[in-house]
Protein backbone atom coordinates (compact mmCIF):
# COMPACT_ATOMS: atom_id res chain seq x y z
CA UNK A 1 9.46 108.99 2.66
CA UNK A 2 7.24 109.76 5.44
CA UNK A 3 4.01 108.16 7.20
CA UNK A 4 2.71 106.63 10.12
CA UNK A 5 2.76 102.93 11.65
CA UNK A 6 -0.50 102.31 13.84
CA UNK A 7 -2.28 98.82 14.65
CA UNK A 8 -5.46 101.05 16.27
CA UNK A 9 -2.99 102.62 18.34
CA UNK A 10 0.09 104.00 17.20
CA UNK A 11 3.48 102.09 16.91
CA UNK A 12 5.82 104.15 19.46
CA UNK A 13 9.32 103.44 18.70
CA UNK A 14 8.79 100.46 16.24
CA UNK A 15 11.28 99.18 13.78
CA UNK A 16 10.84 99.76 10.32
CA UNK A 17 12.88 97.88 7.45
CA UNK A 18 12.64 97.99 3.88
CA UNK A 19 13.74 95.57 1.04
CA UNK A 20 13.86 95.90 -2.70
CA UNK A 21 12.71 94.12 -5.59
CA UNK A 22 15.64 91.94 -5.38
CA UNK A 23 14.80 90.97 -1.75
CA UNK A 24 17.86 93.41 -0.66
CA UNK A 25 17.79 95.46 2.60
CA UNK A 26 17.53 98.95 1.08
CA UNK A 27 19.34 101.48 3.19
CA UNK A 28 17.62 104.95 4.92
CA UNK A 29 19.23 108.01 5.99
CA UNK A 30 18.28 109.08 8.81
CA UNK A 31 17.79 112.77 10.55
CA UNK A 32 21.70 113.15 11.49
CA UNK A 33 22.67 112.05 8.01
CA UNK A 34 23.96 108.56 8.78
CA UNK A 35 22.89 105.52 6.92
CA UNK A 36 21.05 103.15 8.81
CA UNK A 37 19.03 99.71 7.52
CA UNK A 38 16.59 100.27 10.00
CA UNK A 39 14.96 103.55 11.23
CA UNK A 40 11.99 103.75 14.24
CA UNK A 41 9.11 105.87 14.46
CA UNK A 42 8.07 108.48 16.24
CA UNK A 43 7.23 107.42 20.23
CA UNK A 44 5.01 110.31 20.53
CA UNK A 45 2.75 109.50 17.40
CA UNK A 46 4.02 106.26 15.32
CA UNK A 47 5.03 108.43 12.53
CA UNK A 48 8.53 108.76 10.56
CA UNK A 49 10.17 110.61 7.88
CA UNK A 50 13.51 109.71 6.21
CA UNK A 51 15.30 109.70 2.84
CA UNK A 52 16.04 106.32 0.68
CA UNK A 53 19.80 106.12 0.12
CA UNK A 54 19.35 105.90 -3.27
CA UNK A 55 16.65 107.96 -5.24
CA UNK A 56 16.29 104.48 -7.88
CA UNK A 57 15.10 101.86 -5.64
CA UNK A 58 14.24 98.81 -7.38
CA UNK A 59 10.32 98.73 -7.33
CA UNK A 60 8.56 97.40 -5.69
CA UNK A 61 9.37 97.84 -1.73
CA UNK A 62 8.01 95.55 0.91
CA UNK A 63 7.85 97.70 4.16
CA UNK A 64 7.64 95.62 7.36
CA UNK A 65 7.38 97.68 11.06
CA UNK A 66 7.35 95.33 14.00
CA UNK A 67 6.89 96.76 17.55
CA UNK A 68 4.26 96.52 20.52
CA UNK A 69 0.72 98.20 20.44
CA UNK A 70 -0.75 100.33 22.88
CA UNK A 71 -1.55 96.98 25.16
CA UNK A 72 2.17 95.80 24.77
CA UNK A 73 1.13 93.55 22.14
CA UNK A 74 3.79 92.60 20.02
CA UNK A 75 2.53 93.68 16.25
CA UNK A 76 4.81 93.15 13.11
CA UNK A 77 2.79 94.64 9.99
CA UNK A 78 3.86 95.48 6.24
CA UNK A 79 2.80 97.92 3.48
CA UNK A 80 4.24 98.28 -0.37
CA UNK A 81 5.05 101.32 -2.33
CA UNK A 82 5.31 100.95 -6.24
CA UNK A 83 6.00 104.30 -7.49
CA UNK A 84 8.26 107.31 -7.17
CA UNK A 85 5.64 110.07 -7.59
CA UNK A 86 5.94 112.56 -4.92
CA UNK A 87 5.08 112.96 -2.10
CA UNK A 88 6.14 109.76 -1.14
CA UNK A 89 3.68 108.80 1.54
CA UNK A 90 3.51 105.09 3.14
CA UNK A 91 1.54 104.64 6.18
CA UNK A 92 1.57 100.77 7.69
CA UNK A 93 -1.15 99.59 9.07
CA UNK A 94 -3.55 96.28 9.51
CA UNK A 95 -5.83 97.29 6.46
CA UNK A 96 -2.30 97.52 4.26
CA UNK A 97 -0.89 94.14 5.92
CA UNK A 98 -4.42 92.81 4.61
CA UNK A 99 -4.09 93.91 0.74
CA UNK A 100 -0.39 93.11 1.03
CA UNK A 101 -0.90 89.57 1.98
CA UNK A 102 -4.13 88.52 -0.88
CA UNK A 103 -1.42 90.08 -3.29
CA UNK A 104 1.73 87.98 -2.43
CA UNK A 105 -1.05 84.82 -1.25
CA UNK A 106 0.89 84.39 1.77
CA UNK A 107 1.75 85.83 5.22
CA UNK A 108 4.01 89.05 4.97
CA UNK A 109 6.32 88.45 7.44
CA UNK A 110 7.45 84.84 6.25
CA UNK A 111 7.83 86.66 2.62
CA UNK A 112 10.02 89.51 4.39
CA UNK A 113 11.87 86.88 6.71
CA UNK A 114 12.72 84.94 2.89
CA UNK A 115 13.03 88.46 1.00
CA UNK A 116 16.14 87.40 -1.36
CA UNK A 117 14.37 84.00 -2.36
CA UNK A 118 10.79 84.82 -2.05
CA UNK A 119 10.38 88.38 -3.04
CA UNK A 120 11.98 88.77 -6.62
CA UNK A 121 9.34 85.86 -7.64
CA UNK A 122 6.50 88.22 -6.28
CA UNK A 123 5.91 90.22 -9.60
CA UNK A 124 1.96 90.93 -9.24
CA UNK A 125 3.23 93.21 -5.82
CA UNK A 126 4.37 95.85 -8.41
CA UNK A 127 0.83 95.86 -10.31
CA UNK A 128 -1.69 99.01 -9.08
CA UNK A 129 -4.71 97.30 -10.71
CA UNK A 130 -4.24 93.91 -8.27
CA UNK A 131 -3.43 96.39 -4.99
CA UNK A 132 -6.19 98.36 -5.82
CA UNK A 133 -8.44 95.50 -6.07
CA UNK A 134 -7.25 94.01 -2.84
CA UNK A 135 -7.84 97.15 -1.10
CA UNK A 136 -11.41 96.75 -2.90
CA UNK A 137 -12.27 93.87 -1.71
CA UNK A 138 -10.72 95.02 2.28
CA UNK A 139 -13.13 97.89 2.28
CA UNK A 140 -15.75 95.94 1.21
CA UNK A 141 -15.26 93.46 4.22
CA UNK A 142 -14.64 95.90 6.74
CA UNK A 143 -17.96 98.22 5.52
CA UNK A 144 -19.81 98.37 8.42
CA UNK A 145 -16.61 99.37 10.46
CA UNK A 146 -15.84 102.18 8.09
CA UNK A 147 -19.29 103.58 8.10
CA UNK A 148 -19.20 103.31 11.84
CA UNK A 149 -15.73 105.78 11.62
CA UNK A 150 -17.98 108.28 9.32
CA UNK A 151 -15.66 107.37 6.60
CA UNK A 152 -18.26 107.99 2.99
CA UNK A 153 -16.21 107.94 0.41
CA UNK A 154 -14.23 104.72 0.41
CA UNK A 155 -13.52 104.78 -2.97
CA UNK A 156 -11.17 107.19 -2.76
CA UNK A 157 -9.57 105.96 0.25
CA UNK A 158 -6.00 105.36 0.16
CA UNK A 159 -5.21 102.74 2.87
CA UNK A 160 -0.90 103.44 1.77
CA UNK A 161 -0.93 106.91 0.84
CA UNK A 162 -3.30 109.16 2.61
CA UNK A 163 -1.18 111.92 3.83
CA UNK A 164 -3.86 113.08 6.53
CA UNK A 165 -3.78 109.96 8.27
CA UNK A 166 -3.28 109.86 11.75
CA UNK A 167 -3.50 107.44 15.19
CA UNK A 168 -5.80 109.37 16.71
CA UNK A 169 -8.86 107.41 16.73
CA UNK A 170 -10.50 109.23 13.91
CA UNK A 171 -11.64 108.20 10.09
CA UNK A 172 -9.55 104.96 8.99
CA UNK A 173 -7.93 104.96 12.45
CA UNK A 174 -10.79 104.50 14.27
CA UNK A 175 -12.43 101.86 12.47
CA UNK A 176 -8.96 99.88 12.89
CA UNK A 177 -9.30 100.37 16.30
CA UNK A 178 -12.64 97.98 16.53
CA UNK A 179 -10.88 95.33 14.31
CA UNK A 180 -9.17 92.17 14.78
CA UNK A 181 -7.21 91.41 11.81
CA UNK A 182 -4.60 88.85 11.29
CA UNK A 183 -2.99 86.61 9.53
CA UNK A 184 -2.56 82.56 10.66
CA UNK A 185 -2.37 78.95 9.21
CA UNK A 186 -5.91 76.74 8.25
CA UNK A 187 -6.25 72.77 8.96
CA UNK A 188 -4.05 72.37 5.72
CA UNK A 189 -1.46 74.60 6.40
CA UNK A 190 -2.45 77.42 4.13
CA UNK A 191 -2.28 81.13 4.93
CA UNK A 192 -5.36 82.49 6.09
CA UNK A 193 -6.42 86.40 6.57
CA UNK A 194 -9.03 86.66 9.01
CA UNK A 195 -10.70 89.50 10.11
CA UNK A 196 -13.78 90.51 12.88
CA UNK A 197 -15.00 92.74 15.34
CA UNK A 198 -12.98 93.13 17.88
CA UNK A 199 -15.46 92.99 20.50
CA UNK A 200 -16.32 89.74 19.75
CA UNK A 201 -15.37 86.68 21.62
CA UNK A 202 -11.66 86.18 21.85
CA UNK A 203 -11.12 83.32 19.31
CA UNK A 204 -14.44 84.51 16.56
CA UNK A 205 -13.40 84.76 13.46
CA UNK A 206 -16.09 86.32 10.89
CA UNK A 207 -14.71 86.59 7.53
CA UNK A 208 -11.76 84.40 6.44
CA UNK A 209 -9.76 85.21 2.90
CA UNK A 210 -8.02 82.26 1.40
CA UNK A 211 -4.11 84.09 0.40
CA UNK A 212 -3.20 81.58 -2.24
CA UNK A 213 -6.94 81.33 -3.78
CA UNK A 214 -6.88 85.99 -3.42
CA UNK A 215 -3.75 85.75 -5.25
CA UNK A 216 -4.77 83.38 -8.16
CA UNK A 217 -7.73 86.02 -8.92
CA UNK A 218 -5.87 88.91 -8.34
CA UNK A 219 -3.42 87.12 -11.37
CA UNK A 220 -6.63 87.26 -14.01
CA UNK A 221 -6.49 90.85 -13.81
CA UNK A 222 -10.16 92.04 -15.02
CA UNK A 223 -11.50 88.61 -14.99
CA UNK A 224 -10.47 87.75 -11.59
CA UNK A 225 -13.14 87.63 -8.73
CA UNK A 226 -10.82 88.16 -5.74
CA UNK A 227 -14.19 87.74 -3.87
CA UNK A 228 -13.98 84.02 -4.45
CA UNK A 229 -11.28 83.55 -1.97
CA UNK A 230 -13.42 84.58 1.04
CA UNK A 231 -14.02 80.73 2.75
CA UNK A 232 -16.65 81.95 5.79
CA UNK A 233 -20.32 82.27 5.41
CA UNK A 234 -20.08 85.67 6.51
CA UNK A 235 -18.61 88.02 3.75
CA UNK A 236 -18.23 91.05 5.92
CA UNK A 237 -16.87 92.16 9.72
CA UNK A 238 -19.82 93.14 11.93
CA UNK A 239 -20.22 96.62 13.52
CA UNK A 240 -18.37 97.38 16.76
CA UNK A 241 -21.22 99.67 17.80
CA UNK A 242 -23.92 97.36 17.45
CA UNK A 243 -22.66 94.51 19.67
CA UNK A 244 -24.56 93.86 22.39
CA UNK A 245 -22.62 93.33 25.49
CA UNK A 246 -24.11 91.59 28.52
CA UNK A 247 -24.64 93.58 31.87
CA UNK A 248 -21.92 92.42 34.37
């Protein structure tokens, strides 16, 4: 398995840990053939590259790196792979934490954090037709940021398994780098996923996803309008490039 962790900038020497369908830690093996429940990336490019210890996992995986950005930022992030078709490529990023969390309605990290409980129940992680729409309806959000990083064809963008991804502020990469995407608790104590440009006021928030409410339509399947989760007037993330900011 092989990829790259990046939050804008990449994820030098982050942890990453895996668990199973079951919610068990599922071991690596790492370059100098030991096996290892944890692995970290690269700290000259936030990638990695190591070998399940067992060539069945139970599918599917819930991938969580947590590390510090380029600003020292702490950043804990997830991704999911269903499948065994090679090659297996799983990069981590915000846009996969975003699709990861309207699937499972909830925040990543508490699901990881409750893996053996939590994670067996989540059965709509394994299904390709509610990631893809999830990464759908992320794309569509995050337009104007995409077309900003000359990225054209979105539909065929793979925010899990694009091999050519990298953290060099190009393509995908670069229109992470003008987002602020995260993941926090509303006035009721439901999950949230809220996403803007990044040059905006500290505290904005432009789009906001309901989890539980993403989930529920992701669960219809074709009838499901996972569009119907998004709470804010504003239905996408303004452009990075166009915001005007005051002389000093």
């Amino acid at each position: 398995m092989s990829g790259v962790a990046a939050a804008g900038s990449p994820l030098l020497g982050a942890m990453v840990r895996i668990v199973d369908a079951n919610g068990a830690r599922v071991s690596m093996i790492d370059s100098a053939g030991n096996r290892v429940d944890r692995y970290r990336t690269s700290t000259a490019d936030g990638s990695f590259r190591f070998q399940l210890a067992t060539a069945t996992p139970s599918l599917p995986l819930l991938v969580q790196v947590a590390g510090v950005d380029g600003t020292g930022t702490p950043v804990v992030i997830h991704s999911t792979l269903n499948t065994t078709t090679l090659p297996q490529i799983l990069n981590v990023t915000p846009a996969t934490e975003a699709v990861v969390a309207q699937v499972l309605g909830a925040s990543p990290r508490n699901v990881f954090a409750n893996a053996a409980t939590v994670w067996p129940s989540m059965s709509l992680m394994g299904s390709a037709t509610a990631v893809t729409s999830a990464s759908t309806q992320i794309k569509t959000v995050i337009s104007a940021n995409l077309t900003d990083a000359k990225i054209t064809d979105t539909k065929n963008l793979d925010f899990f398994r694009d091999e050519t991804f990298l953290a060099n502020k190009l393509g995908l990469d670069a229109a992470l780098e003008g987002l602020r995407i995260q993941i926090v608790k509303d006035s009721i104590g439901r999950d949230q996923l809220q996403l803007s440009n990044k040059l905006l006021t500290p505290g904005v928030v432009e789009v906001k996803i309901d989890l539980a409410t993403a989930q529920a339509e992701l669960a219809k399947g074709a009838s499901g309008l996972v569009s119907k989760a998004i709470s804010s007037t504003l239905k996408v993330t303004t452009s990075p490039n166009k915001t005007a900011i005051p002389n000093l």
